[in-house]
Protein backbone atom coordinates (compact mmCIF):
# COMPACT_ATOMS: atom_id res chain seq x y z
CA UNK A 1 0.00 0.00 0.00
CA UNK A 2 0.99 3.76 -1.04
CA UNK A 3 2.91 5.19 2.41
CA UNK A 4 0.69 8.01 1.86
CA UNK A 5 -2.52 6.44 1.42
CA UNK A 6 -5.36 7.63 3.01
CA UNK A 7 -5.56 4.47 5.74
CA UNK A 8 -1.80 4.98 6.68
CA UNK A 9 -2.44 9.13 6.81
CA UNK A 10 -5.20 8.47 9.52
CA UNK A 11 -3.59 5.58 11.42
CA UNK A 12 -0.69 7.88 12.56
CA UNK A 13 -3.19 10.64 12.45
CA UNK A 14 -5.17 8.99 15.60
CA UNK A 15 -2.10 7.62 17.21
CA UNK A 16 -0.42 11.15 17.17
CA UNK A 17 -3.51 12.64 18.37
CA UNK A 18 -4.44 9.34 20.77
CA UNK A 19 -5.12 11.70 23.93
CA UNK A 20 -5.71 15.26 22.23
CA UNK A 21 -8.22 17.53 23.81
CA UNK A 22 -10.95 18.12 20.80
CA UNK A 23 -12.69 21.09 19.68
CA UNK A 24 -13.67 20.83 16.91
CA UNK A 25 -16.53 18.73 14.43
CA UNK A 26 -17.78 15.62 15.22
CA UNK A 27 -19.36 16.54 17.75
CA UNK A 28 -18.78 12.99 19.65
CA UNK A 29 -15.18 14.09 20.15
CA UNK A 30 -14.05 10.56 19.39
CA UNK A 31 -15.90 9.35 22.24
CA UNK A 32 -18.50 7.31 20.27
CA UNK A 33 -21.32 5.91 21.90
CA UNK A 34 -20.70 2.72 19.59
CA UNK A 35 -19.10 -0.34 21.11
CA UNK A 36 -17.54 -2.96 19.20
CA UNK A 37 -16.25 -2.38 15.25
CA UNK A 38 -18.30 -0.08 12.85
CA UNK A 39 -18.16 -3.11 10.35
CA UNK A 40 -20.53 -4.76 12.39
CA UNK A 41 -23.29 -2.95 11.42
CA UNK A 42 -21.95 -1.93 7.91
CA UNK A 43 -25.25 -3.88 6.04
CA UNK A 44 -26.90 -3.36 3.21
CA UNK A 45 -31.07 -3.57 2.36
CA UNK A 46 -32.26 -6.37 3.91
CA UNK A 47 -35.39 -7.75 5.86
CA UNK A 48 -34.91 -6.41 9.30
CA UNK A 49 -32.80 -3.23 8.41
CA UNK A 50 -35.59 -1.58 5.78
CA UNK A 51 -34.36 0.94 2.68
CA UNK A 52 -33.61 4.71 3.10
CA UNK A 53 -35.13 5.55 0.28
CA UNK A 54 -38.51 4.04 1.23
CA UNK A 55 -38.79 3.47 4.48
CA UNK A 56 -41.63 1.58 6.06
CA UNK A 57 -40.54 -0.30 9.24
CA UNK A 58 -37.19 0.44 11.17
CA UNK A 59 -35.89 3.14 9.50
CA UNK A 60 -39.46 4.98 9.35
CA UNK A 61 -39.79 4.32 13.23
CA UNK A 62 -36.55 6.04 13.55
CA UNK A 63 -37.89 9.32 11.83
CA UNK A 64 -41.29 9.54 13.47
CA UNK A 65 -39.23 8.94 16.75
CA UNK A 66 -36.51 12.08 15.83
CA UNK A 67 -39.69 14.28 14.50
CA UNK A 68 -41.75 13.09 18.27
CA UNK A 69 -39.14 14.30 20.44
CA UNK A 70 -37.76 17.69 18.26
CA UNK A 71 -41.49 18.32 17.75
CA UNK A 72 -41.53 18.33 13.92
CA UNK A 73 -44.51 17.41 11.59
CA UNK A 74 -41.96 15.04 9.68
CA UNK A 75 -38.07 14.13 9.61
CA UNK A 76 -35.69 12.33 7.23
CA UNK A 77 -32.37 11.25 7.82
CA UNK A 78 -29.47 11.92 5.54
CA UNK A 79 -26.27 10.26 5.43
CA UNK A 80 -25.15 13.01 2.35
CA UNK A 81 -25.10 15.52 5.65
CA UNK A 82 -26.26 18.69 5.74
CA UNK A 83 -25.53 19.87 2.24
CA UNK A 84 -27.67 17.16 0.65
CA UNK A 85 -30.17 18.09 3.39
CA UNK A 86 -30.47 21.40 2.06
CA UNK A 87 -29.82 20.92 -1.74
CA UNK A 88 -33.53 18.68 -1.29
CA UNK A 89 -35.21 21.23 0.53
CA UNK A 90 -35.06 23.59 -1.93
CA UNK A 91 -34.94 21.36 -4.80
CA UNK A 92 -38.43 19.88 -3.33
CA UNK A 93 -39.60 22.90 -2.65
CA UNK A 94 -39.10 25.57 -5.61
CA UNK A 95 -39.80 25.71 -9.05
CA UNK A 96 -37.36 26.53 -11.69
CA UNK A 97 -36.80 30.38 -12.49
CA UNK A 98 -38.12 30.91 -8.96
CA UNK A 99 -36.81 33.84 -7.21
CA UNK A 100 -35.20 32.96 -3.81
CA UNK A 101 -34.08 35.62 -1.01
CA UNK A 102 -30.35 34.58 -0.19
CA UNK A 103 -28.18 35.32 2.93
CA UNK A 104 -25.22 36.11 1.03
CA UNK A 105 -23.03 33.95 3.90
CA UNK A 106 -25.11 30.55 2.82
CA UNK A 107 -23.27 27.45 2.73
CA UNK A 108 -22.45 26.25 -0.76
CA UNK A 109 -24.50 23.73 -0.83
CA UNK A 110 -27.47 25.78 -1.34
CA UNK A 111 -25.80 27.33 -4.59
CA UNK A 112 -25.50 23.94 -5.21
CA UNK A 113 -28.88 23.44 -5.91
CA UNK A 114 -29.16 27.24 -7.03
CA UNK A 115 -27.21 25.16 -9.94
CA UNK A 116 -29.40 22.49 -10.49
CA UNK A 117 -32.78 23.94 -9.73
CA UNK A 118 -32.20 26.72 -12.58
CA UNK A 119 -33.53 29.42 -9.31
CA UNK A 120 -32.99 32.93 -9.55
CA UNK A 121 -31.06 34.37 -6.38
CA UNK A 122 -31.84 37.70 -4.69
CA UNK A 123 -28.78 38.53 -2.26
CA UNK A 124 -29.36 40.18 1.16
CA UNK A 125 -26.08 41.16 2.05
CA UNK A 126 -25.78 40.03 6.20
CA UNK A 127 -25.03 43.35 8.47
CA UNK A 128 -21.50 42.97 10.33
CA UNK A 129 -20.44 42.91 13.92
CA UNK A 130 -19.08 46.15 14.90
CA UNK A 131 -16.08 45.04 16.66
CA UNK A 132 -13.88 43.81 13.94
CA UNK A 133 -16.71 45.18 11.17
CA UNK A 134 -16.20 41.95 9.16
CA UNK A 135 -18.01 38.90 10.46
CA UNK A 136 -21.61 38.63 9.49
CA UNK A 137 -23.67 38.65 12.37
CA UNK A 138 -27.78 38.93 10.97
CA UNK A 139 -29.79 41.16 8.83
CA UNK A 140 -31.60 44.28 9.23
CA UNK A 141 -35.46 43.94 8.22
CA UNK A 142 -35.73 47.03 6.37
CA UNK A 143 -33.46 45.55 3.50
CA UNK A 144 -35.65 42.04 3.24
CA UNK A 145 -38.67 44.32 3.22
CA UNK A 146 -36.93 46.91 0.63
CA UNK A 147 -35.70 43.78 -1.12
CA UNK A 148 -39.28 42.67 -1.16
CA UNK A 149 -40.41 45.72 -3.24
CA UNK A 150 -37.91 45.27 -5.97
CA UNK A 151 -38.64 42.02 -6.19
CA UNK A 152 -42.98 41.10 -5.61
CA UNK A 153 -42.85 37.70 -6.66
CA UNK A 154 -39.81 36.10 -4.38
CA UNK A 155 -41.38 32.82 -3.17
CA UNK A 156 -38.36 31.66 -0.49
CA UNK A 157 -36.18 32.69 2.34
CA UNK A 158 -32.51 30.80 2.99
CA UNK A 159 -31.29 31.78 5.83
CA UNK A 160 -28.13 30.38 8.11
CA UNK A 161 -28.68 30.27 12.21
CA UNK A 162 -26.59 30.26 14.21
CA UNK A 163 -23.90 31.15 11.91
CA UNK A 164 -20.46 29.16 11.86
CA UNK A 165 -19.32 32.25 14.66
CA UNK A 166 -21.71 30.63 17.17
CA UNK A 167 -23.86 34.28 16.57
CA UNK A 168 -27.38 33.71 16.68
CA UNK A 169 -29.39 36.67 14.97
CA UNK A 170 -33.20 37.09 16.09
CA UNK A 171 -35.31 35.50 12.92
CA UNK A 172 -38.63 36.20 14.94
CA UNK A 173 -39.47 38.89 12.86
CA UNK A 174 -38.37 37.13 9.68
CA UNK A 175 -40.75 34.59 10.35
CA UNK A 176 -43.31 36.69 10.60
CA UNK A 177 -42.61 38.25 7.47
CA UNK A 178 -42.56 34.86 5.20
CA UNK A 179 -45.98 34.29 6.98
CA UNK A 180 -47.73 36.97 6.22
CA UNK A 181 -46.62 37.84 2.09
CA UNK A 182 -46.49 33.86 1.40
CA UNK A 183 -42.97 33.47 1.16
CA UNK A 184 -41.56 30.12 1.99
CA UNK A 185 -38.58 29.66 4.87
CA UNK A 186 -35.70 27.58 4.83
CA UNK A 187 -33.36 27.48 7.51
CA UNK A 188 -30.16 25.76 7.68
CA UNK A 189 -29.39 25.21 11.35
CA UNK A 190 -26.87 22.95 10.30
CA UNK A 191 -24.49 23.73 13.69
CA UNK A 192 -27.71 24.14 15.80
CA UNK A 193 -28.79 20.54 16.33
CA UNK A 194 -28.88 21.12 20.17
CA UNK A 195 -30.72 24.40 19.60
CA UNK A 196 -34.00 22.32 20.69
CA UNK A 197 -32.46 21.50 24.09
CA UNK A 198 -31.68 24.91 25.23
CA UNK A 199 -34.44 25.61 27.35
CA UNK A 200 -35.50 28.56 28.90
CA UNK A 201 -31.86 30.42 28.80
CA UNK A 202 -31.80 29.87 24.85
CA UNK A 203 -30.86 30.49 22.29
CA UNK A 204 -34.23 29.48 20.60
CA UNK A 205 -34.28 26.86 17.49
CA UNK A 206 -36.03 27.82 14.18
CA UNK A 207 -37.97 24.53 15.00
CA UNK A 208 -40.11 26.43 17.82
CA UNK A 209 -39.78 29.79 15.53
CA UNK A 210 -42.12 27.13 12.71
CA UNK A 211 -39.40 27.91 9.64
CA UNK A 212 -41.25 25.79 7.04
CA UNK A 213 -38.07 23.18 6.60
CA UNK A 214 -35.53 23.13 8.49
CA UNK A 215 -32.11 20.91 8.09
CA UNK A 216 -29.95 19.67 11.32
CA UNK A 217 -26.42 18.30 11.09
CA UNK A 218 -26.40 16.41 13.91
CA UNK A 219 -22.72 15.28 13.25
CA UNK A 220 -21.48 18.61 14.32
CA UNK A 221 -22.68 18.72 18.12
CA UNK A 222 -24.82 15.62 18.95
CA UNK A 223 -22.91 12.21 18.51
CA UNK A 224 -23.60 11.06 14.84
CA UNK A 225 -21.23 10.34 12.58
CA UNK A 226 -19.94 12.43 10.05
CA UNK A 227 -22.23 13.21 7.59
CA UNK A 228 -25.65 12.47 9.70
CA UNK A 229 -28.13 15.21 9.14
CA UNK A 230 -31.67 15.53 9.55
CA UNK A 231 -34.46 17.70 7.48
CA UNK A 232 -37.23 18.49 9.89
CA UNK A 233 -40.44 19.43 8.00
CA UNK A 234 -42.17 21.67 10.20
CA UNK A 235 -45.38 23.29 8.23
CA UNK A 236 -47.89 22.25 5.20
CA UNK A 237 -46.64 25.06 3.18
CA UNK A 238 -43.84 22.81 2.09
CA UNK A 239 -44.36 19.64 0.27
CA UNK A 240 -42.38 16.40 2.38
CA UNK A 241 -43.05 13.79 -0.73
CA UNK A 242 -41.31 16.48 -3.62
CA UNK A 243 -38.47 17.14 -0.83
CA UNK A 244 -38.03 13.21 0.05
CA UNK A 245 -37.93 12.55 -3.55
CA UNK A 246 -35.00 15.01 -4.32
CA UNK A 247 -33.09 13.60 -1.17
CA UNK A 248 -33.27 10.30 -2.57
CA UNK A 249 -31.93 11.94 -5.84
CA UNK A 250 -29.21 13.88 -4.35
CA UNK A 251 -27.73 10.79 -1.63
CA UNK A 252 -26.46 7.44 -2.21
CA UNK A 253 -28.60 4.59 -3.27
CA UNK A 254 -26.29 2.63 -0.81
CA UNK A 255 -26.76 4.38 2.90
CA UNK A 256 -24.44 4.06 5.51
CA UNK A 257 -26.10 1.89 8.60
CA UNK A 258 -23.56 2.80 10.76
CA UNK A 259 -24.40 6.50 10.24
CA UNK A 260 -27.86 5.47 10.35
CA UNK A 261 -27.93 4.26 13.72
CA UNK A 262 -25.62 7.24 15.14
CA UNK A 263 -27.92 9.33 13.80
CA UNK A 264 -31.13 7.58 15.77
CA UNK A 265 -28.19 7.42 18.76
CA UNK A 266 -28.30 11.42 19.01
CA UNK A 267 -32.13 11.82 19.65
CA UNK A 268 -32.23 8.75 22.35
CA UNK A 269 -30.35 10.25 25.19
CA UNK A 270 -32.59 14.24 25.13
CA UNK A 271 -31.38 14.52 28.66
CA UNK A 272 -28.08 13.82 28.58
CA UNK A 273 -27.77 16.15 25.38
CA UNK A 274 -29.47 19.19 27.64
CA UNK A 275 -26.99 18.15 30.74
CA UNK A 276 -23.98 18.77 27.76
CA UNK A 277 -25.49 22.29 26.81
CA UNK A 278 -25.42 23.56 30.30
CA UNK A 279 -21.71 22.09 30.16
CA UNK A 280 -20.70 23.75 27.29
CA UNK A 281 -22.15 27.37 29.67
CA UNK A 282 -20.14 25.97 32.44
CA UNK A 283 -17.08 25.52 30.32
CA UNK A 284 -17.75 28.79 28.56
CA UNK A 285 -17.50 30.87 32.00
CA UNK A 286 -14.83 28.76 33.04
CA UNK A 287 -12.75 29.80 30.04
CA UNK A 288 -13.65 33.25 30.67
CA UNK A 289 -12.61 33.86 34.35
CA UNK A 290 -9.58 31.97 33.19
CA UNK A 291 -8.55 34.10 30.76
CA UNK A 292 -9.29 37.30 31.71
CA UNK A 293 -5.84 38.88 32.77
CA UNK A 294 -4.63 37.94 29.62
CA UNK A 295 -4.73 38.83 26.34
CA UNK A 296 -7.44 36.80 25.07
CA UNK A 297 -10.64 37.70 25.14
CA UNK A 298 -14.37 36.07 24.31
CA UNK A 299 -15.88 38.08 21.21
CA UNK A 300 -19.36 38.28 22.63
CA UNK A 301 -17.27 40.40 25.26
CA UNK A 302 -16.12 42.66 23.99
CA UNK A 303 -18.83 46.10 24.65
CA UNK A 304 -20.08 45.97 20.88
CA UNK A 305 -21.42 42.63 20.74
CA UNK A 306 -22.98 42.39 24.04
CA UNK A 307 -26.32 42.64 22.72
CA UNK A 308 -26.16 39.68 20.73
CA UNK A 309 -27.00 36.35 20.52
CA UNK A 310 -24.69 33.74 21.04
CA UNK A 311 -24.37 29.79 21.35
CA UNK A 312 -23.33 28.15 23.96
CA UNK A 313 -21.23 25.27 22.21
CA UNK A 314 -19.16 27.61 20.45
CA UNK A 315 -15.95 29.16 21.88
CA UNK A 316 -15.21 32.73 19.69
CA UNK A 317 -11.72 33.63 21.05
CA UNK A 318 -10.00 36.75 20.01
CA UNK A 319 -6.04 35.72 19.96
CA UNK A 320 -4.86 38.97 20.93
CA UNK A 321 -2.50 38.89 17.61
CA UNK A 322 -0.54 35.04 17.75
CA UNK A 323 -0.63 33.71 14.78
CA UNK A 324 -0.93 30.28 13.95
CA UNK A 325 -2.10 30.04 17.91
CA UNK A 326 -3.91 26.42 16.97
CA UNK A 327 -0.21 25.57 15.83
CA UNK A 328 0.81 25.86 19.56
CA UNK A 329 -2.50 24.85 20.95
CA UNK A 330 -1.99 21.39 18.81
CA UNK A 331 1.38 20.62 18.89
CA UNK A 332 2.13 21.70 22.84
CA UNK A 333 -1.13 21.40 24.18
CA UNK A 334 -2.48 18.71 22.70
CA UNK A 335 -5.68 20.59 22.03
CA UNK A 336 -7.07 20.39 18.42
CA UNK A 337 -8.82 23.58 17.75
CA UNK A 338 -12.05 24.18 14.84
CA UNK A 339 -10.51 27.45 12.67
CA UNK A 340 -8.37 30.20 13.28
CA UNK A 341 -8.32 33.42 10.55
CA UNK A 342 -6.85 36.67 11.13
CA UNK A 343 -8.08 37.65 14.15
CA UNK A 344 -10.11 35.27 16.21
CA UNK A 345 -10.28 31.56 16.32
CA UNK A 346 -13.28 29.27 17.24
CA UNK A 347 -13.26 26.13 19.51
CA UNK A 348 -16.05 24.23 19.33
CA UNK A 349 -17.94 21.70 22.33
CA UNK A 350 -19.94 19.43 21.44
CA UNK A 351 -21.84 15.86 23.97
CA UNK A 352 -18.73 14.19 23.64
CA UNK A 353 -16.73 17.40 25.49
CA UNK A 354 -16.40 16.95 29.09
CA UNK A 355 -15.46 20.00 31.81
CA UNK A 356 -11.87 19.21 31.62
CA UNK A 357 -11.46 20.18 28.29
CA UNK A 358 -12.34 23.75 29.24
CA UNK A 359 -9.81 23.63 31.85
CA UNK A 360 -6.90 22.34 30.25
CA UNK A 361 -8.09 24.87 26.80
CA UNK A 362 -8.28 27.60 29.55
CA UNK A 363 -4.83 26.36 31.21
CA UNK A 364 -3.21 26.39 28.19
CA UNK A 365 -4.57 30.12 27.31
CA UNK A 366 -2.82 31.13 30.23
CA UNK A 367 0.49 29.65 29.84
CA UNK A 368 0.99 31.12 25.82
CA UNK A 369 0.43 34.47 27.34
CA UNK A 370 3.23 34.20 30.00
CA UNK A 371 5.36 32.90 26.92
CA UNK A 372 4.35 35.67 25.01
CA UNK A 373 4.50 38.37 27.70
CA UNK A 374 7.53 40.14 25.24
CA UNK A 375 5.27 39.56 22.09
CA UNK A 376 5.49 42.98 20.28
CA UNK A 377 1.97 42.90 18.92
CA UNK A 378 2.09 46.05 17.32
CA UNK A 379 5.04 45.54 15.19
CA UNK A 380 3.64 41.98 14.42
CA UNK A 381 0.20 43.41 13.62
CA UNK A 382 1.72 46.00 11.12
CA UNK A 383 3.77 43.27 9.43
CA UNK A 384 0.22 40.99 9.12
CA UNK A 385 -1.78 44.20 8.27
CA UNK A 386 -1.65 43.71 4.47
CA UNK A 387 -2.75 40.00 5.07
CA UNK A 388 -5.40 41.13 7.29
CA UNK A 389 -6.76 43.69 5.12
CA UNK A 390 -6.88 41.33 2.07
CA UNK A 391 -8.84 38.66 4.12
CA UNK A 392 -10.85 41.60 5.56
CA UNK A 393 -12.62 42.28 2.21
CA UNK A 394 -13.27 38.60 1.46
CA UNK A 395 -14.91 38.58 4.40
CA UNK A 396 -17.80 40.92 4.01
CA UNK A 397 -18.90 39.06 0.63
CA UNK A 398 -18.33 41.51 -2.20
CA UNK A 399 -21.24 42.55 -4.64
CA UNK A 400 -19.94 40.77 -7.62
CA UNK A 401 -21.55 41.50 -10.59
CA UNK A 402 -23.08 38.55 -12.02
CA UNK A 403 -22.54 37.93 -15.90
CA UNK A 404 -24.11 34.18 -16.07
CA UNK A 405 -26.23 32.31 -14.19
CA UNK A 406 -24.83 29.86 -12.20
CA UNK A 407 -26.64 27.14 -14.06
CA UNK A 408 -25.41 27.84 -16.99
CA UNK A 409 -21.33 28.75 -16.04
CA UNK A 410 -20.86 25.40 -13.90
CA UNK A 411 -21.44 23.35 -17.59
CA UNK A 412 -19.06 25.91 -19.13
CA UNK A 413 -15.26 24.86 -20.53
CA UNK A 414 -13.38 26.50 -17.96
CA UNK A 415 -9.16 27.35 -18.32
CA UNK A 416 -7.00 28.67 -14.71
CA UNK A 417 -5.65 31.74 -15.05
CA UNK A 418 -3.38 34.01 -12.63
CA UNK A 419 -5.98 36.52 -9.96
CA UNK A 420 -4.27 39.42 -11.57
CA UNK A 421 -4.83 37.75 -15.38
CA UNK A 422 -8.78 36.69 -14.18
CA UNK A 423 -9.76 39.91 -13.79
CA UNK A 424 -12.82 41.34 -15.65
CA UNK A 425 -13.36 36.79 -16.37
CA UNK A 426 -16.26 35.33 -15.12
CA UNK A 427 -15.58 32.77 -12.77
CA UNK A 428 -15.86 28.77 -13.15
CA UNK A 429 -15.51 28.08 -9.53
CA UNK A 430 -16.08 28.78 -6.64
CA UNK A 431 -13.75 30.14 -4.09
CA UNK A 432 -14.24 30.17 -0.25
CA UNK A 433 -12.15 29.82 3.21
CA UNK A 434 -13.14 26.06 4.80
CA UNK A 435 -14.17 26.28 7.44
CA UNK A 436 -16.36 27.33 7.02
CA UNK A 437 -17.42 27.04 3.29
CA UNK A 438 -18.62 30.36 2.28
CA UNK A 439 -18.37 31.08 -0.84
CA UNK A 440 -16.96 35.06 -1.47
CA UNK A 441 -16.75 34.32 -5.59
CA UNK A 442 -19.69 32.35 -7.62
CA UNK A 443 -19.45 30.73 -10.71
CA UNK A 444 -21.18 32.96 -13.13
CA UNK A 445 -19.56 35.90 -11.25
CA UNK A 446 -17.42 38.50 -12.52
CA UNK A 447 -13.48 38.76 -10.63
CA UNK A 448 -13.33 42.45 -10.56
CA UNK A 449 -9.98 44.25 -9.83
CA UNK A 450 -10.08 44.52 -6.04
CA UNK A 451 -11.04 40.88 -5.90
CA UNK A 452 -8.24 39.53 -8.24
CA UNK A 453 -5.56 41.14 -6.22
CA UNK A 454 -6.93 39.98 -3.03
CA UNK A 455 -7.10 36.40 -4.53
CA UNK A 456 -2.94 36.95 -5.58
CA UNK A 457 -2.27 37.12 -2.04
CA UNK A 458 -4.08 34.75 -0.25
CA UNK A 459 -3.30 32.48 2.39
CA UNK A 460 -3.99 29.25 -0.21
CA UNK A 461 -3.66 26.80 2.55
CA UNK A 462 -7.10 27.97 3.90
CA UNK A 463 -8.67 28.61 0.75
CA UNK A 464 -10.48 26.47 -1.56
CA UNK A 465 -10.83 27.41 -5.03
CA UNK A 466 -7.41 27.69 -5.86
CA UNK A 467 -5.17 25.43 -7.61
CA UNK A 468 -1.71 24.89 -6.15
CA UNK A 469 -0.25 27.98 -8.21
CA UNK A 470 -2.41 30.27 -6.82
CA UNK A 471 -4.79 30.59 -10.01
CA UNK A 472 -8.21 30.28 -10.44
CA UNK A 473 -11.04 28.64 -12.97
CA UNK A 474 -12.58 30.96 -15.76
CA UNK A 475 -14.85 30.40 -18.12
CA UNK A 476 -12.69 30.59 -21.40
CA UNK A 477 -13.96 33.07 -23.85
């Protein structure tokens, strides 16, 4: 076998990382509720385990039990995750040429099935924090409703929440609004799967908010496997046979049991999910009474973002200027961290965390700032600034101008091109940081000239989109 094969990559993988603190996705944290070997269960259609893509005994008892307990009028399990989740709800649910209201920081799989579904998007561009003035952090009203105008016959609503940040913007309102001018609601709440266990102290799920469809990932903070997910139909606006039928369409013919059964795993235990969430707020304040004679510092802190909304299983850490501060965390620590960018970095909880692995995150907080107590983070900020400012304006997803629509420039003949030589092209692919998969250049979009030199300077390790040389897809002329 190839040395670097993907099975020798993740045997040393795990045995390097055999007693690593996790924070990041799945949310199981490698502490799998499974016993025995995966292979076990690794069937196939048979009598006794029932078909995905028809279910009538098992599997269908799984999904009325999942929609029971979240409160939904039906569910469906994917094992294609979240973004198959989401391409069927709005294949299943629009019609081609359909306009559809956009958050401009949706995942990609939605223009995924933007692609396929031949819909017409209308962007509303998210408002920003006002802290760093970059992240997106919600919408104001007055621009759906002014969107609205422009455009009278919009029939749906895609919106993200939380967002990847852990920022939870107030859709209340936004319901409301899709109620009363017949507008149908989609809401990926892809990294809010425990959202429905909050309680009292919040933050509320879409599911109570009745969003017409909803998708879960419940890989992300309950303890499925990677790439369980869950659509929870949750009005009769929206049409669950059109929707199942696309899901079928867009996941394997061959499902995974294993992810199957983690999947039914995450809904069994309710309690011990809502005894995590008040671990992750335990952990949270832990983490910031640890930290606060140093230079880190929670974002929802800071005095400009107090007023928001945040969840509990996410850890947004500002880090005070250190770059490559996961580096250290990883390879000192033994903590694995979810993303770090320019400024912040986020550490993410999920059922599998346990208190500990707030201390020994807050621990280690504390001893890289002693380390660093001579870190000149001025001079080290001015020598990042140019960096920093070119991520900056990826970050508040530009108004390209749009030359094609998508559906058309994804079947285009495409050719890579240097940023500075793309610009004024129309793009072939799309480019986004991952995590966490938002896309800040569409196919069908035009690179304009502040775009292609950002895109010459980018950090290509944490960018997807671009080939190895640093160029990017174009549809030739």
């Amino acid at each position: 076998m190839c040395k670097n094969s993907i099975d020798s990559r993740l045997k040393s993988n795990i045995m390097q990382k055999e007693n690593h603190i996790s924070f990041h996705m799945p949310g199981h944290k490698g502490r799998s509720p499974f016993a025995g070997d995966l292979a076990d269960f690794d069937t196939t259609e048979l009598d006794g385990t029932d078909n995905l893509a028809d279910p009538k005994k098992e599997i269908q008892s799984i999904e009325r039990e999942i929609s029971k307990t979240i409160g939904s009028q039906q569910t469906m399990i994917s094992v294609n995750g979240a973004s198959a989740a989401l391409m069927a709800c709005l294949l299943g649910t629009f019609q081609p040429n359909d306009k559809i209201v956009l958050s401009r920081d949706v995942h990609k799989s939605v223009y995924s099935a933007l692609a396929y579904g031949r819909f017409q998007p209308v962007y509303l561009y998210p408002k920003k924090e006002t802290h760093y003035g970059i992240y997106p952090s919600g919408w104001e009203m007055k621009e759906l409703e002014s969107l609205r105008k422009k455009h009278p016959d919009i029939k749906g609503l895609v919106l993200t929440h939380p967002n990847y940040y852990g920022i939870c913007p107030d859709i209340d309102e936004m319901v409301r609004f899709c109620q009363r001018n017949d507008i149908l609601l989609i809401i990926d709440e892809a990294h809010g799967s425990h959202l429905p266990f909050t309680g009292e102290e919040g933050p509320k799920s879409a599911v109570s908010m009745k969003a017409d469809a909803l998708v879960h990932s419940t890989h992300k903070t309950l303890s499925a496997l990677n790439q369980g997910a869950v659509i929870h139909i949750l009005s009769n606006r929206v049409d669950s046979k059109r929707i199942k039928r696309h899901l079928n369409m867009v996941q394997t013919t061959s499902p995974s049991y294993p992810i199957l059964l983690s999947v039914e795993e995450s809904y069994r235990k309710v309690d011990a999910v809502r005894k995590a969430v008040q671990l992750w707020r335990d952990g949270k304040e832990k983490v910031r009474e640890t930290i606060k004679k140093t230079r880190f510092k929670l974002v929802e802190d800071f005095p400009e973002c107090r007023n928001m909304v945040f969840d509990p299983a996410k850890l947004w850490i500002d880090k005070g200027g250190i770059d490559n501060i996961t580096g250290l965390l990883a390879n000192q620590y033994g903590i694995d961290i979810e993303m770090e960018d320019e400024y912040t970095m986020v550490a993410m909880a999920g059922v599998g965390t346990l208190a500990t692995d707030y201390h020994h995150l807050a621990d280690a907080l504390v001893q890289i700032d002693r380390e660093y107590r001579t870190y000149d983070g001025e001079r080290r900020d001015n020598e990042c600034m140019a960096q920093r400012k070119i991520e900056e304006k990826t970050r508040t997803f530009p108004k390209n101008k749009i030359r094609m629509p998508i559906w058309e420039a994804v079947f285009q003949p495409t050719e890579v091109l240097p940023p500075d030589q793309a610009i004024g092209k129309i793009a072939g692919e799309f480019v986004m940081a991952y995590p966490p998969g938002l896309p800040i250049i569409v196919p069908g979009e035009e690179i304009s000239q502040e775009l292609g030199r950002c895109l010459k300077h980018m950090d290509q390790s944490r960018w997807i989109g671009l080939d190895q040389g640093g160029r990017i897809s174009v549809i030739k002329e």
